[in-house]
N, C-alpha and C. Protein backbone atom coordinates (compact mmCIF):
# COMPACT_ATOMS: atom_id res chain seq x y z
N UNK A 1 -33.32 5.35 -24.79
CA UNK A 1 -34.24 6.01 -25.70
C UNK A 1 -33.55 7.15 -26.45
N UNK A 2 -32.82 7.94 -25.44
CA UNK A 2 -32.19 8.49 -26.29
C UNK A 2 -30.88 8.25 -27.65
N UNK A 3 -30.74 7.49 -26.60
CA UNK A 3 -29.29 7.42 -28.23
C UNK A 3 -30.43 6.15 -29.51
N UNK A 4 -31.15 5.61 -28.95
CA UNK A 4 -31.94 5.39 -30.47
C UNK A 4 -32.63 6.21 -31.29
N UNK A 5 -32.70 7.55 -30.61
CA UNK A 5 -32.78 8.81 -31.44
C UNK A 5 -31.26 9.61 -32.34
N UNK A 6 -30.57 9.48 -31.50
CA UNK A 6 -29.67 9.49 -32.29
C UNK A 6 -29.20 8.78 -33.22
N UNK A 7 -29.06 7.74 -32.89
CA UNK A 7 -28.66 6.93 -34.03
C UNK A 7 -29.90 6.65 -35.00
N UNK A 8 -31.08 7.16 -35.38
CA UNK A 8 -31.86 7.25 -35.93
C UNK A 8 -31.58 8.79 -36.91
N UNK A 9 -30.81 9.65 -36.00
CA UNK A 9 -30.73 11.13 -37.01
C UNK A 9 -29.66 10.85 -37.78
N UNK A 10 -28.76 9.77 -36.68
CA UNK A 10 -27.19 9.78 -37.39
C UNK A 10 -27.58 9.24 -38.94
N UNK A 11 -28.80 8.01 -38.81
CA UNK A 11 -29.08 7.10 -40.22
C UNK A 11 -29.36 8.03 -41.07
N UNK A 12 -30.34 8.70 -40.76
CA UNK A 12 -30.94 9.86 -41.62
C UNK A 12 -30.45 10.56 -42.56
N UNK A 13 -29.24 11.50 -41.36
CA UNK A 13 -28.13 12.26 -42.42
C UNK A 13 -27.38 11.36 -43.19
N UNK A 14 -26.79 10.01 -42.61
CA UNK A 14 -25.82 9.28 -43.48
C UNK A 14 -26.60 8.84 -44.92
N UNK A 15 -27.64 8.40 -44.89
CA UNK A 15 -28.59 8.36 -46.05
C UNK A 15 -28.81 9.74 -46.92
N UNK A 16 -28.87 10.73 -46.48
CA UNK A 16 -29.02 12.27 -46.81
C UNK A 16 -27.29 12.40 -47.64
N UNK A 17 -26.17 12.09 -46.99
CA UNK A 17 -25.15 12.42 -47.08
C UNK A 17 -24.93 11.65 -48.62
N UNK A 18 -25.10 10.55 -48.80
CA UNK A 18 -24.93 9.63 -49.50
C UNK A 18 -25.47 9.73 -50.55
N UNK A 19 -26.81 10.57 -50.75
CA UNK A 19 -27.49 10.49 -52.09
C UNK A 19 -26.93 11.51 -52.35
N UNK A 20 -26.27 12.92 -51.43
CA UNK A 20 -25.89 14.06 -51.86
C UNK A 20 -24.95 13.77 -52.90
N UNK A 21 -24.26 12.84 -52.22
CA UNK A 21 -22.65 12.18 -52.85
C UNK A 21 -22.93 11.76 -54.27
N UNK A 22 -23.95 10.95 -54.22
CA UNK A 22 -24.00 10.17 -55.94
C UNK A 22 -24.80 11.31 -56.68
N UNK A 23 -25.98 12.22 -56.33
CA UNK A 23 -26.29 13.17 -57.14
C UNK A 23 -24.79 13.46 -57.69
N UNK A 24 -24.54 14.73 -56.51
CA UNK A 24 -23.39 15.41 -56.96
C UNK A 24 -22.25 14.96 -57.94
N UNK A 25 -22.06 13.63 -57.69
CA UNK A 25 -21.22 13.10 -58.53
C UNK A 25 -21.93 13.07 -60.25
N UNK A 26 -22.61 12.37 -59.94
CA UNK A 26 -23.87 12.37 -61.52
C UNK A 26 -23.77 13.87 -62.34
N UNK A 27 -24.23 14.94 -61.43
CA UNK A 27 -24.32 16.22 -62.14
C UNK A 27 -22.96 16.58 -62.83
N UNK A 28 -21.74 16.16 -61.62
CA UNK A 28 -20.39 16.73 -62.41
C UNK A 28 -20.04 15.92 -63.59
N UNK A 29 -20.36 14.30 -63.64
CA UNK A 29 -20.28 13.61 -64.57
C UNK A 29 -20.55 13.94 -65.76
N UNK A 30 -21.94 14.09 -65.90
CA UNK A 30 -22.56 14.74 -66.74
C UNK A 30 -22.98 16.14 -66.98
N UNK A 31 -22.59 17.13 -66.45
CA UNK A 31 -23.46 18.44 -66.48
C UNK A 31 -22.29 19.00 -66.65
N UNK A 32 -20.97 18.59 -66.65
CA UNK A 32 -19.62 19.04 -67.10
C UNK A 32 -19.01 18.09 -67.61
N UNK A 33 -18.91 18.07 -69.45
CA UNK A 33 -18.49 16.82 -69.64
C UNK A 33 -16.78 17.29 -69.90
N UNK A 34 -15.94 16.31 -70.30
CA UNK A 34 -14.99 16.40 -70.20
C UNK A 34 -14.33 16.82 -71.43
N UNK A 35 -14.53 18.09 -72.14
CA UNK A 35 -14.72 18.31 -73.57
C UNK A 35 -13.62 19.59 -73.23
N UNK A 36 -12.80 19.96 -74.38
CA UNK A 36 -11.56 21.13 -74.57
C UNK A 36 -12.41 21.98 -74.42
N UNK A 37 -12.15 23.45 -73.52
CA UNK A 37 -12.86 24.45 -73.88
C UNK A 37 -13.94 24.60 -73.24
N UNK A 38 -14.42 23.47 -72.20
CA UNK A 38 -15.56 24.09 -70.94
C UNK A 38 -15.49 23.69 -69.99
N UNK A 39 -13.81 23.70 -69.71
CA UNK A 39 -13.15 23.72 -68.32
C UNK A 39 -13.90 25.25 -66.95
N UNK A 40 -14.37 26.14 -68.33
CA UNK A 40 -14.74 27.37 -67.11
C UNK A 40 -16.07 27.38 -67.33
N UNK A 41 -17.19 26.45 -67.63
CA UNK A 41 -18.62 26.42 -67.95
C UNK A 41 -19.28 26.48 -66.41
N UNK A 42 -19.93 27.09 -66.52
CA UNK A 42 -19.96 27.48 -64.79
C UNK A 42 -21.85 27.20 -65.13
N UNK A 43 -22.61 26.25 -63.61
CA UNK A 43 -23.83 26.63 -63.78
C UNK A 43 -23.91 26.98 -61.71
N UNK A 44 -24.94 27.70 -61.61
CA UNK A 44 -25.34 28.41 -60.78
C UNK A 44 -24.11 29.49 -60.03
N UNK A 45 -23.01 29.71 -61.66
CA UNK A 45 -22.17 30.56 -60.59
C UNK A 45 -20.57 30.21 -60.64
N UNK A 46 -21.06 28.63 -60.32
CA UNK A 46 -20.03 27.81 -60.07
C UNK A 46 -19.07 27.11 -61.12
N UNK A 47 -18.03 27.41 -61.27
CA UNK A 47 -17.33 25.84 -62.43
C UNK A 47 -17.03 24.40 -61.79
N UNK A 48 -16.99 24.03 -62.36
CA UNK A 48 -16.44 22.44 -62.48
C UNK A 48 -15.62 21.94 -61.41
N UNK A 49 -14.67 22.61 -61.19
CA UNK A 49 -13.56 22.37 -59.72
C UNK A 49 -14.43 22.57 -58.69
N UNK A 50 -14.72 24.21 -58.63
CA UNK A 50 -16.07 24.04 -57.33
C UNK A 50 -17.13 23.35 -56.66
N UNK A 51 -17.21 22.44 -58.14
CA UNK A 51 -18.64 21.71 -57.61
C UNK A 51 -17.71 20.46 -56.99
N UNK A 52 -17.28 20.19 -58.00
CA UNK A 52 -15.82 19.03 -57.19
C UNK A 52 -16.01 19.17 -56.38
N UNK A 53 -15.01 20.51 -55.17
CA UNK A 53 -15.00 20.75 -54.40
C UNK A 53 -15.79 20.17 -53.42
N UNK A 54 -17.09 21.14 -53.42
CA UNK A 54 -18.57 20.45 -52.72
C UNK A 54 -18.83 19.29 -52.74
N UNK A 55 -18.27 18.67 -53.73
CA UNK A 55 -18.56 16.75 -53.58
C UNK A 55 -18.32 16.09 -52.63
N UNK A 56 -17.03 16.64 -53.18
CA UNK A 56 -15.71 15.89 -51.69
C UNK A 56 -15.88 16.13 -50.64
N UNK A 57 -16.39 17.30 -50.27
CA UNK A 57 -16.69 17.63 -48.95
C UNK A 57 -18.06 16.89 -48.60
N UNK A 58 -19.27 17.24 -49.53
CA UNK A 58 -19.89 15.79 -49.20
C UNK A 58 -20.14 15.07 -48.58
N UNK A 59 -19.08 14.25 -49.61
CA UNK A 59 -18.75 12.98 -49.44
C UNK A 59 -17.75 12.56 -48.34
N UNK A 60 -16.72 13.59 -47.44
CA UNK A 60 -16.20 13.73 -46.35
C UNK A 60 -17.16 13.60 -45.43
N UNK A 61 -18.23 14.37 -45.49
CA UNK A 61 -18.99 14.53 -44.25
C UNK A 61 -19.93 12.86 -44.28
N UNK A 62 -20.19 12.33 -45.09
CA UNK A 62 -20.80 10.71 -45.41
C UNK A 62 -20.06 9.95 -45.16
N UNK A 63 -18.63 10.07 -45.15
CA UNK A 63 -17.52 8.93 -44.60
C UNK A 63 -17.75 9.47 -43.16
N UNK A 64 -17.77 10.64 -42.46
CA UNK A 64 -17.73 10.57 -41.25
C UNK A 64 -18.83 9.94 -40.57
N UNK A 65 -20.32 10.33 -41.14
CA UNK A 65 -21.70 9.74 -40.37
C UNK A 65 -21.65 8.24 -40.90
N UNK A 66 -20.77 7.72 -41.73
CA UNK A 66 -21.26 6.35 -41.81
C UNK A 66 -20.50 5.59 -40.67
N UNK A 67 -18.67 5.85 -40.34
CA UNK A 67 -18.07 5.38 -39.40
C UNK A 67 -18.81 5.81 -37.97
N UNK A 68 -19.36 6.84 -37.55
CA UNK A 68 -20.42 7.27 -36.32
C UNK A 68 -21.60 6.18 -36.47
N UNK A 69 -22.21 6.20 -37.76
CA UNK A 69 -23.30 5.26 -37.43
C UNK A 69 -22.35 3.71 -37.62
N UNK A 70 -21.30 3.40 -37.87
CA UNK A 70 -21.01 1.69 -37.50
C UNK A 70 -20.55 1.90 -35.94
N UNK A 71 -20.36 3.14 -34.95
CA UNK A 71 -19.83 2.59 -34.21
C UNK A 71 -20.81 2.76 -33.41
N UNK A 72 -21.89 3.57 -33.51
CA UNK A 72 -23.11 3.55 -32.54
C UNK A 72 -23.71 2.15 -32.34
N UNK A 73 -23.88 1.31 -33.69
CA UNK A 73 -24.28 0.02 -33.89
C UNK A 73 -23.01 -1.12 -33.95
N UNK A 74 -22.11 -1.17 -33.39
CA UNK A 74 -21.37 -2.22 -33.37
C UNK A 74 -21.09 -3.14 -32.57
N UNK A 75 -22.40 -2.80 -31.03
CA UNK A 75 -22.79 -4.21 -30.63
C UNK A 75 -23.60 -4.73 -31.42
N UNK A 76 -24.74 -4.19 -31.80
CA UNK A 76 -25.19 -5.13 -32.72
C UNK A 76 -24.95 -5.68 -33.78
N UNK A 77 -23.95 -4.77 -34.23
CA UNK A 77 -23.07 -5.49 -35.49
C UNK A 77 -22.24 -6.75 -35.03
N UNK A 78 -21.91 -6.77 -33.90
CA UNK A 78 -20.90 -7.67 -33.59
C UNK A 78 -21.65 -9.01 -32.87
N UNK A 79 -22.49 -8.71 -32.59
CA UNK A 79 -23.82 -9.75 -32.03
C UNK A 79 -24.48 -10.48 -33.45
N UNK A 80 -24.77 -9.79 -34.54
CA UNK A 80 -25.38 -10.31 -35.66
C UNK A 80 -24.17 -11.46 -36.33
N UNK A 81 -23.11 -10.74 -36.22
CA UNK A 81 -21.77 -11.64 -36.92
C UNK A 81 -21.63 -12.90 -36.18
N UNK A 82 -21.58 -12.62 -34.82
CA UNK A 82 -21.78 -13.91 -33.76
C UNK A 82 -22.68 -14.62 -33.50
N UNK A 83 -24.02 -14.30 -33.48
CA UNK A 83 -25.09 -15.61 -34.05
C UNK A 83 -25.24 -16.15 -35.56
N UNK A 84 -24.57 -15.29 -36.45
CA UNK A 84 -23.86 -15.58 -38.03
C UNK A 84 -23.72 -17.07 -37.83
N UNK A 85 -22.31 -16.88 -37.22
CA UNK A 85 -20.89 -17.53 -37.10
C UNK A 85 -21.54 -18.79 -36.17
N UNK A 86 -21.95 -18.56 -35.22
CA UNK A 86 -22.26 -19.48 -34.44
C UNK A 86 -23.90 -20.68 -35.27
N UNK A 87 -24.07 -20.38 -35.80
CA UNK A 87 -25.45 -20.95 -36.65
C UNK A 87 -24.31 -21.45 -37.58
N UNK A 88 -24.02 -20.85 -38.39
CA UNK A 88 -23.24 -22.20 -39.38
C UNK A 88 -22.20 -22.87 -38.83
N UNK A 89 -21.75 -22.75 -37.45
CA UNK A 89 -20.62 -23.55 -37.14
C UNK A 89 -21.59 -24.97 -36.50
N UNK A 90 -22.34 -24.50 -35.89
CA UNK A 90 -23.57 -25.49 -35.20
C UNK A 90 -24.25 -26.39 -36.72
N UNK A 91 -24.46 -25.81 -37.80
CA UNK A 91 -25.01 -26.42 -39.06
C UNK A 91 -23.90 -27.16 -39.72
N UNK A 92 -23.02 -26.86 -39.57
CA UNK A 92 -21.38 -27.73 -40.01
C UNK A 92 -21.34 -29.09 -39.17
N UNK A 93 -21.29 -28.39 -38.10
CA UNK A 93 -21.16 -29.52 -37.07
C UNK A 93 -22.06 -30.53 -36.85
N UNK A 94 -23.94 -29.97 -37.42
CA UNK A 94 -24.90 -30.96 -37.26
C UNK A 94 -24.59 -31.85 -38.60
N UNK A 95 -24.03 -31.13 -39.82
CA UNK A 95 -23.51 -31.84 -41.10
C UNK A 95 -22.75 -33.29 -40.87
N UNK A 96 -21.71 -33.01 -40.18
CA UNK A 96 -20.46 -33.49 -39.90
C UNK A 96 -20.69 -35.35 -39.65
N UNK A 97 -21.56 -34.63 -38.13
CA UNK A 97 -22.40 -35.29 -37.00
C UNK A 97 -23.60 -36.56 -38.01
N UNK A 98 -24.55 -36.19 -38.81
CA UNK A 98 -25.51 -36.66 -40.01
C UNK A 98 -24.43 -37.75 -40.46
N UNK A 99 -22.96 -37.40 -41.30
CA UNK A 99 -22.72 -37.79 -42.46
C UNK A 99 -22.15 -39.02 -41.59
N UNK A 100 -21.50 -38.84 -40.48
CA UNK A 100 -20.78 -39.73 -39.86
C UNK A 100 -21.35 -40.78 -39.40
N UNK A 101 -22.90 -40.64 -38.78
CA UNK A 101 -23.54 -41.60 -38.59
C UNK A 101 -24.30 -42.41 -39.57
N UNK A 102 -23.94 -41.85 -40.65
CA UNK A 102 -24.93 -42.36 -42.07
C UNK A 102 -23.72 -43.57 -42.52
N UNK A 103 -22.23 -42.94 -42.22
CA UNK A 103 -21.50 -43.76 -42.46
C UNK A 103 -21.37 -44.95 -41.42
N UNK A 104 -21.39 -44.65 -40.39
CA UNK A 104 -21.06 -46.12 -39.29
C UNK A 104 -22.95 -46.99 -39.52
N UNK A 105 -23.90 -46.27 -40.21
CA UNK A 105 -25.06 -47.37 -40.71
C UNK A 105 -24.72 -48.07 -42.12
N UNK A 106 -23.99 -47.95 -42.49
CA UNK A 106 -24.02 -48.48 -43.93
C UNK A 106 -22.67 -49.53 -43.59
């Protein structure tokens, strides 16, 4: 019970982390365009490198909760890949199995 709370806060922030990331990115995109002369256009304070700055970091802290949340979930990640894998190898094989007997009727 508990760690499905965690890995429920971990989702949370990684989702939190992630929109921070594409805002932030969006605002510097646009809210500092890439024009001679407002390299030092500063809004709340801040210029252009700074907000950078804050991106990256961010976006550091979203690369970390996303690798935490794949490894909290990577039995089940690795369980989903393996009834994947195992369903189309079984659907290949029922293929296989169909075509072969369609051939020894004809």
């Amino acid at each position: 019970m508990v760690k499905e709370k965690i890995k429920l806060i971990i989702y949370f922030l990684t989702i939190l982390a992630f929109i921070a990331t594409v805002v932030l990115t969006l605002f510097i995109m646009l809210g500092f365009p890439p024009v001679t002369g407002l390299a030092y256009q500063t809004f709340l304070g801040l210029i252009k490198r700074d907000w950078s700055k804050i991106q990256f970091n961010v976006f550091k802290i979203f690369a970390v909760l996303a690798i935490i949340s794949f490894v909290l979930n990577w039995n089940e990640f690795k369980e989903k890949i393996k009834k994947t894998f195992e369903k189309k190898k079984h659907e290949h094989h029922h293929a296989q199995h169909e075509t072969h007997h369609q051939e020894h009727q004809q």
